[in-house]
PDB file of N, CA and C in Angstrom:
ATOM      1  N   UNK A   1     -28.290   7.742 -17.990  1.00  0.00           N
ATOM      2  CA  UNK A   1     -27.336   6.826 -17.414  1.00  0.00           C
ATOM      3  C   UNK A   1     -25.904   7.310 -17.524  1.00  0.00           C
ATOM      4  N   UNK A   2     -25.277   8.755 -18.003  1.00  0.00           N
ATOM      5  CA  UNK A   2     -24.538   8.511 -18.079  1.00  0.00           C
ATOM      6  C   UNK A   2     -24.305  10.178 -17.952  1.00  0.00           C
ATOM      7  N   UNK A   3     -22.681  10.766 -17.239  1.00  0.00           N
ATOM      8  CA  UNK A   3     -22.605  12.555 -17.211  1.00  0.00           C
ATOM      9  C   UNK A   3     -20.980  12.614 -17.868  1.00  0.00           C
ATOM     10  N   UNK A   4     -21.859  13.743 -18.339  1.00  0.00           N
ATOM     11  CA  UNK A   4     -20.248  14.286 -18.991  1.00  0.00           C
ATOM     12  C   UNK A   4     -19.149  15.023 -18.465  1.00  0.00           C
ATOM     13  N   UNK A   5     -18.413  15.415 -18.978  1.00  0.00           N
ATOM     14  CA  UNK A   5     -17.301  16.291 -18.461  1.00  0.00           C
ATOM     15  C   UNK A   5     -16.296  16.755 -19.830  1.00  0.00           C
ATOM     16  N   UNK A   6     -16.069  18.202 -19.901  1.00  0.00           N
ATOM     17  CA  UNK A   6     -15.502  18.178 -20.933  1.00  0.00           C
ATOM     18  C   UNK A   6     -14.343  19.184 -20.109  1.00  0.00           C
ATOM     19  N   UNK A   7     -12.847  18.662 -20.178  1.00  0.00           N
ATOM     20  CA  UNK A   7     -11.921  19.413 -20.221  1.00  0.00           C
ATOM     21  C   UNK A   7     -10.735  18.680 -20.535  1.00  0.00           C
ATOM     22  N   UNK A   8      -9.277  19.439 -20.242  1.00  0.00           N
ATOM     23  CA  UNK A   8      -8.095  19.001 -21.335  1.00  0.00           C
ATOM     24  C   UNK A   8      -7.310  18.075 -20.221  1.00  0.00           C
ATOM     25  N   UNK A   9      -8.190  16.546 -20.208  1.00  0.00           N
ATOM     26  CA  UNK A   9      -7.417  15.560 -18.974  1.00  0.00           C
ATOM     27  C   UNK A   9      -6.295  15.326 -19.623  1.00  0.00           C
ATOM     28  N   UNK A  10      -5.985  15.485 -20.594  1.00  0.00           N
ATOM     29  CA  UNK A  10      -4.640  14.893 -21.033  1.00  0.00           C
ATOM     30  C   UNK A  10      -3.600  15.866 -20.870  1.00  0.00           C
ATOM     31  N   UNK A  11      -3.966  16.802 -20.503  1.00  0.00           N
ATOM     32  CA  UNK A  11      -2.733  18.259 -20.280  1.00  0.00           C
ATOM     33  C   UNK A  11      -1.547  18.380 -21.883  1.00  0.00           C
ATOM     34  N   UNK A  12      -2.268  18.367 -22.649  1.00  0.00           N
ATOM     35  CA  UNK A  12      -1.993  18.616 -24.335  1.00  0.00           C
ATOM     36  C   UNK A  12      -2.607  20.080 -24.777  1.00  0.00           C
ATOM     37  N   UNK A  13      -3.649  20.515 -24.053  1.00  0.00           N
ATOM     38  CA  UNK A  13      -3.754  21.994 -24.362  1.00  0.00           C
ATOM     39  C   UNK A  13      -5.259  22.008 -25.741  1.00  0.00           C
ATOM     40  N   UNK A  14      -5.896  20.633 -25.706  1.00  0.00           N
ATOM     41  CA  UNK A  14      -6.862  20.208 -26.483  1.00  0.00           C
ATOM     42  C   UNK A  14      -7.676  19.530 -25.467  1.00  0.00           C
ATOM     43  N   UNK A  15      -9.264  20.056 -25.562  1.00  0.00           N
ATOM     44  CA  UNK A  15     -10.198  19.723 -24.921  1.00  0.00           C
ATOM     45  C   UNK A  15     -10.650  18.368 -25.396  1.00  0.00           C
ATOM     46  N   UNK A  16     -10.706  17.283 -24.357  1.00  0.00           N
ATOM     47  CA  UNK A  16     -11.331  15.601 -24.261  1.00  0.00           C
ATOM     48  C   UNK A  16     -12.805  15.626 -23.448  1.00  0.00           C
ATOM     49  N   UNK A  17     -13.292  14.685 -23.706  1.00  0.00           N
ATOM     50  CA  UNK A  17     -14.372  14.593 -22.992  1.00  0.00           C
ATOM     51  C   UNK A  17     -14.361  13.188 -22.644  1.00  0.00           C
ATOM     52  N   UNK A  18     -14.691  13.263 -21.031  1.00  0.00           N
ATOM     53  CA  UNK A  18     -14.809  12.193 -20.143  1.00  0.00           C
ATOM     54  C   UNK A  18     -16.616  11.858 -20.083  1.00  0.00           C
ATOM     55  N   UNK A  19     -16.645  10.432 -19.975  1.00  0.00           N
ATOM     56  CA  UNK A  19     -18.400  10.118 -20.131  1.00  0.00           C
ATOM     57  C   UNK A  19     -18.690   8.842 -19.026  1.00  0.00           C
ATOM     58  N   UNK A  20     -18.833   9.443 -17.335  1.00  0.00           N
ATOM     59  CA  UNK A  20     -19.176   8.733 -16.638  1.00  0.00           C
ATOM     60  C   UNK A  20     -20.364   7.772 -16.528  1.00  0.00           C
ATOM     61  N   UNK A  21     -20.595   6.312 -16.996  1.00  0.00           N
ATOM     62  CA  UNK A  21     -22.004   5.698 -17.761  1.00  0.00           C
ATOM     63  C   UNK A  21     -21.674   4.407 -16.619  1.00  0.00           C
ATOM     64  N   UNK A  22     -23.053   5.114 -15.873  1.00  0.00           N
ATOM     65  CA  UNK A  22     -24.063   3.743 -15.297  1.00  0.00           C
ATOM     66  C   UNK A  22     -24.359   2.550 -15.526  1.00  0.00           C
ATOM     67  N   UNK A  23     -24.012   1.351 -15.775  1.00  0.00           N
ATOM     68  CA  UNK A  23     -24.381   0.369 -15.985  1.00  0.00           C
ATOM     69  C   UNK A  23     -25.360  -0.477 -15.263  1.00  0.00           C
ATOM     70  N   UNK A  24     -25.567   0.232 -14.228  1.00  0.00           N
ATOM     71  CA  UNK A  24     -26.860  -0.484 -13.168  1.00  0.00           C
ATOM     72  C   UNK A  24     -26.236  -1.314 -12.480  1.00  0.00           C
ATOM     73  N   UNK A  25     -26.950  -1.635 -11.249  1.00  0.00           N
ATOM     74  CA  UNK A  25     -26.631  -2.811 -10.241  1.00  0.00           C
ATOM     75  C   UNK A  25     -24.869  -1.936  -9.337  1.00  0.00           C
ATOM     76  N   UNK A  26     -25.275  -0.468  -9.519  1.00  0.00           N
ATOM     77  CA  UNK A  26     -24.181  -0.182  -8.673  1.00  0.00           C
ATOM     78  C   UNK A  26     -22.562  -0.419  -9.349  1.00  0.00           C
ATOM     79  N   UNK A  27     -22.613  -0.230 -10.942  1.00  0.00           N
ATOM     80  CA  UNK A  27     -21.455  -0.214 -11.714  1.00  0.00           C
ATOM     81  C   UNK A  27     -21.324   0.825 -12.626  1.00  0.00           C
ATOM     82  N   UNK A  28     -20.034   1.524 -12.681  1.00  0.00           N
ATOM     83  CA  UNK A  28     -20.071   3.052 -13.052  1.00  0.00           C
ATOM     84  C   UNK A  28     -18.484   2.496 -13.746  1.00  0.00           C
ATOM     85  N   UNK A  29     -18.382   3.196 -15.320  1.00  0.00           N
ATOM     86  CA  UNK A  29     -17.285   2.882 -16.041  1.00  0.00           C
ATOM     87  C   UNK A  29     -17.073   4.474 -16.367  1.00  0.00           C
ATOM     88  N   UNK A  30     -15.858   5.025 -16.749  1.00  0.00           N
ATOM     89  CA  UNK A  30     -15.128   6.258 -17.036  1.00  0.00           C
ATOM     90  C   UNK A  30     -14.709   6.091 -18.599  1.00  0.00           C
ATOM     91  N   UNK A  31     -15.571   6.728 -19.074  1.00  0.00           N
ATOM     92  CA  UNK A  31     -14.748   6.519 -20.948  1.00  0.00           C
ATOM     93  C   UNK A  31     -14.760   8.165 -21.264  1.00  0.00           C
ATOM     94  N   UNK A  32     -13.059   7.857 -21.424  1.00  0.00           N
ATOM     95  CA  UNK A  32     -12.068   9.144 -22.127  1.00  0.00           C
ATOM     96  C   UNK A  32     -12.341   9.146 -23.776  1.00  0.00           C
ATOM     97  N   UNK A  33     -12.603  10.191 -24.072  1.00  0.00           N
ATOM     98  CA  UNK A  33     -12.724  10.666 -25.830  1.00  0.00           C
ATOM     99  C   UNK A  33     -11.641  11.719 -25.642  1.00  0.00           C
ATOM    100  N   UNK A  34     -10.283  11.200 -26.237  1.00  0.00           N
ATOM    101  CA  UNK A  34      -9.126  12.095 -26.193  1.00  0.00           C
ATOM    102  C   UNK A  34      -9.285  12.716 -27.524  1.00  0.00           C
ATOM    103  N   UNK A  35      -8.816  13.964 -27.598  1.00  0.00           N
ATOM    104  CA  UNK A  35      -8.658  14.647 -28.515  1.00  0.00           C
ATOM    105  C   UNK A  35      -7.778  14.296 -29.810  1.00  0.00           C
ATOM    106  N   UNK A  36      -7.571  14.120 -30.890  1.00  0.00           N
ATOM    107  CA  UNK A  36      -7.294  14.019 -32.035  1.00  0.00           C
ATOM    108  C   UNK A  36      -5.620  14.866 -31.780  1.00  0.00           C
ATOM    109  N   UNK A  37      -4.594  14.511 -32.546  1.00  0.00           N
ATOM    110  CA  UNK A  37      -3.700  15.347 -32.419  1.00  0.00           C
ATOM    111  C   UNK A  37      -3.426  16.629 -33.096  1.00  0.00           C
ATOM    112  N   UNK A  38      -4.924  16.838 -33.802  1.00  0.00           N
ATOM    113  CA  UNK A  38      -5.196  18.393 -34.551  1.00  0.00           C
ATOM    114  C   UNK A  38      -5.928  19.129 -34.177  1.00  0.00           C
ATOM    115  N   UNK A  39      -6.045  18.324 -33.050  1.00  0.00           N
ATOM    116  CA  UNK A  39      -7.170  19.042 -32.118  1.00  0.00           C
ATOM    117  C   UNK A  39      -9.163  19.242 -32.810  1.00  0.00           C
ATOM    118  N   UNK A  40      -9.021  18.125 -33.873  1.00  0.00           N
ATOM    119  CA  UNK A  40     -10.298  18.778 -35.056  1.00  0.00           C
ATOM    120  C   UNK A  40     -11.185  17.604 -34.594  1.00  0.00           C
ATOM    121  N   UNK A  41     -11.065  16.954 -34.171  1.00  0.00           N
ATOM    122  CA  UNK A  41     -11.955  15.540 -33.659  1.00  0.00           C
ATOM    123  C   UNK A  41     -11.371  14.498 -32.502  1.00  0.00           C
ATOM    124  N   UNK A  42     -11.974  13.287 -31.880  1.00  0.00           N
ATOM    125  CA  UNK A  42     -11.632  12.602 -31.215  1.00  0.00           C
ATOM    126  C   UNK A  42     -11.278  11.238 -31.316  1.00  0.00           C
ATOM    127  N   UNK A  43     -10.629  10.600 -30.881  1.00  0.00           N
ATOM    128  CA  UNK A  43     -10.142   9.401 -31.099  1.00  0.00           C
ATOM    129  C   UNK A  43     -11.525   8.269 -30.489  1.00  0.00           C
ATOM    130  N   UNK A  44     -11.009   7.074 -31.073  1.00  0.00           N
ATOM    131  CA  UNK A  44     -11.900   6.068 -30.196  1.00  0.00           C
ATOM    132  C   UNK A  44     -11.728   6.275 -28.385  1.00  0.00           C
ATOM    133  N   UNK A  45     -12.771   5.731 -28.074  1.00  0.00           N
ATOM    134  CA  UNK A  45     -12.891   5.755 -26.452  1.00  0.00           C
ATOM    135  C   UNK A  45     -12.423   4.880 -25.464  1.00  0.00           C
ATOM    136  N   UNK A  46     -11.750   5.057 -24.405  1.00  0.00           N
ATOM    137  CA  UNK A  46     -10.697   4.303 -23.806  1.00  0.00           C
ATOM    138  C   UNK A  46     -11.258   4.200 -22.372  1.00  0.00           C
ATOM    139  N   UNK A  47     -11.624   3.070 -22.017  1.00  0.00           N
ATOM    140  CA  UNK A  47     -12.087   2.310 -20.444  1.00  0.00           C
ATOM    141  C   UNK A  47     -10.700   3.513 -19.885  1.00  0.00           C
ATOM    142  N   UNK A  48     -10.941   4.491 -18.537  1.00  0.00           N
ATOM    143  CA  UNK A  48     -10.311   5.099 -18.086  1.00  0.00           C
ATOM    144  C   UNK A  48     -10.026   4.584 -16.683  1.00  0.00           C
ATOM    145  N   UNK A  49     -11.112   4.040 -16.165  1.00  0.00           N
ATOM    146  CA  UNK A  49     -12.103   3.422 -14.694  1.00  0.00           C
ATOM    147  C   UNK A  49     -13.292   3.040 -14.888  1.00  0.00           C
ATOM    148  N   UNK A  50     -13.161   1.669 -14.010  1.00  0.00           N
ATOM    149  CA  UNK A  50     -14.187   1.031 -13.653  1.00  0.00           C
ATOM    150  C   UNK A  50     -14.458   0.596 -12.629  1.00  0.00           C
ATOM    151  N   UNK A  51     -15.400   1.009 -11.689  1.00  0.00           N
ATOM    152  CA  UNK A  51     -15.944   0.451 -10.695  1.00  0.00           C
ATOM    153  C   UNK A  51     -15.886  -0.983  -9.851  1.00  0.00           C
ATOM    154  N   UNK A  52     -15.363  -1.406  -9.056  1.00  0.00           N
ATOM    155  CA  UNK A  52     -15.819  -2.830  -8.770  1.00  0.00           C
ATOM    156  C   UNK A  52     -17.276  -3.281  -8.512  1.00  0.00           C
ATOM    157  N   UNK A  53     -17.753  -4.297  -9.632  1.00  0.00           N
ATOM    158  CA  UNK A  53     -18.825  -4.586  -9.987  1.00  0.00           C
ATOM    159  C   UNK A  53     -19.900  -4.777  -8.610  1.00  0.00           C
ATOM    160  N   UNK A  54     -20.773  -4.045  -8.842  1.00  0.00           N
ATOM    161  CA  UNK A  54     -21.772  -3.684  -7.277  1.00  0.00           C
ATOM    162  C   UNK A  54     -21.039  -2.617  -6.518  1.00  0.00           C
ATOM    163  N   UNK A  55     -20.216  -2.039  -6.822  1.00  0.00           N
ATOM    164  CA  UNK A  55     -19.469  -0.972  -5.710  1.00  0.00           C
ATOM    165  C   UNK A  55     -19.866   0.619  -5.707  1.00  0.00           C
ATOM    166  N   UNK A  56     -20.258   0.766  -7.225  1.00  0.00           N
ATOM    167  CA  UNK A  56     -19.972   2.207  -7.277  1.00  0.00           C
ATOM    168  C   UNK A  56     -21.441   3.298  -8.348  1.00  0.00           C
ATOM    169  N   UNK A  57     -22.360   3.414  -7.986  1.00  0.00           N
ATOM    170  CA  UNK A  57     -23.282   4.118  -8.774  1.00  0.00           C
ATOM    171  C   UNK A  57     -23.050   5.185  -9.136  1.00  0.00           C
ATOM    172  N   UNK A  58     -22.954   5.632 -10.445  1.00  0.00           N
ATOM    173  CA  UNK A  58     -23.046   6.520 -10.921  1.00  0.00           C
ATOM    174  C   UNK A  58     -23.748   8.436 -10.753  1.00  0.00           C
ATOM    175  N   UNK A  59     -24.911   7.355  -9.444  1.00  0.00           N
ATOM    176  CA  UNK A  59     -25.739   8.816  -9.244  1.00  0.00           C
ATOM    177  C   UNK A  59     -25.068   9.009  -7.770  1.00  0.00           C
ATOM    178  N   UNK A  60     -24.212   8.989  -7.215  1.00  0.00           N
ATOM    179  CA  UNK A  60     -23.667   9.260  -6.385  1.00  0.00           C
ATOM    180  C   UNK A  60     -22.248  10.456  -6.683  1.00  0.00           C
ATOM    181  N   UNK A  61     -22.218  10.430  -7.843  1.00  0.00           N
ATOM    182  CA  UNK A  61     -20.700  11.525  -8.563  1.00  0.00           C
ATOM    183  C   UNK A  61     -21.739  12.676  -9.056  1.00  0.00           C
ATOM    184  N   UNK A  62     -20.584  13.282  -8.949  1.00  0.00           N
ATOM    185  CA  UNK A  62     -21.010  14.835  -9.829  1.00  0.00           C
ATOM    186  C   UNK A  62     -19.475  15.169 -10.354  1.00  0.00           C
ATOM    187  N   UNK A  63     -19.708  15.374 -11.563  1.00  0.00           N
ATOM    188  CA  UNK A  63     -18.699  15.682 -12.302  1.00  0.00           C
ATOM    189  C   UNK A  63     -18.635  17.079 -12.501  1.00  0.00           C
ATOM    190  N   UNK A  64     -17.483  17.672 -12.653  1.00  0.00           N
ATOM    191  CA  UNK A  64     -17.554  19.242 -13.065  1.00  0.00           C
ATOM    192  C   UNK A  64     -16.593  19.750 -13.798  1.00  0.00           C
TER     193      UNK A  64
END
């Protein structure tokens, strides 16, 4: 239910990982795992985007 993506969305020069997750019924949410400011781990995960509810399936993206 859910694809990853790992690169530096925050343009800080430290790799985040984005986690596009399916919720079914055609609802797809975007959760950012930003990088730590030591670059050694990640912070809690932050609603980035969300779909309007019935609008948007998940198996329709490809992330890269």
């Amino acid at each position: 239910s859910s694809k990853l993506a790992v690169g530096d969305f925050t343009n800080d020069g430290k790799a985040d990982v984005g986690i596009l997750y399916d919720y079914g019924a055609s609802t797809s949410k975007l959760w950012m795992f930003r990088a730590t400011d030591t670059g050694t781990g990640f912070a809690a995960p932050a609603e980035w985007w969300k779909s309007t509810d019935g609008k948007w399936s998940s198996a329709n993206s490809k992330l890269s």
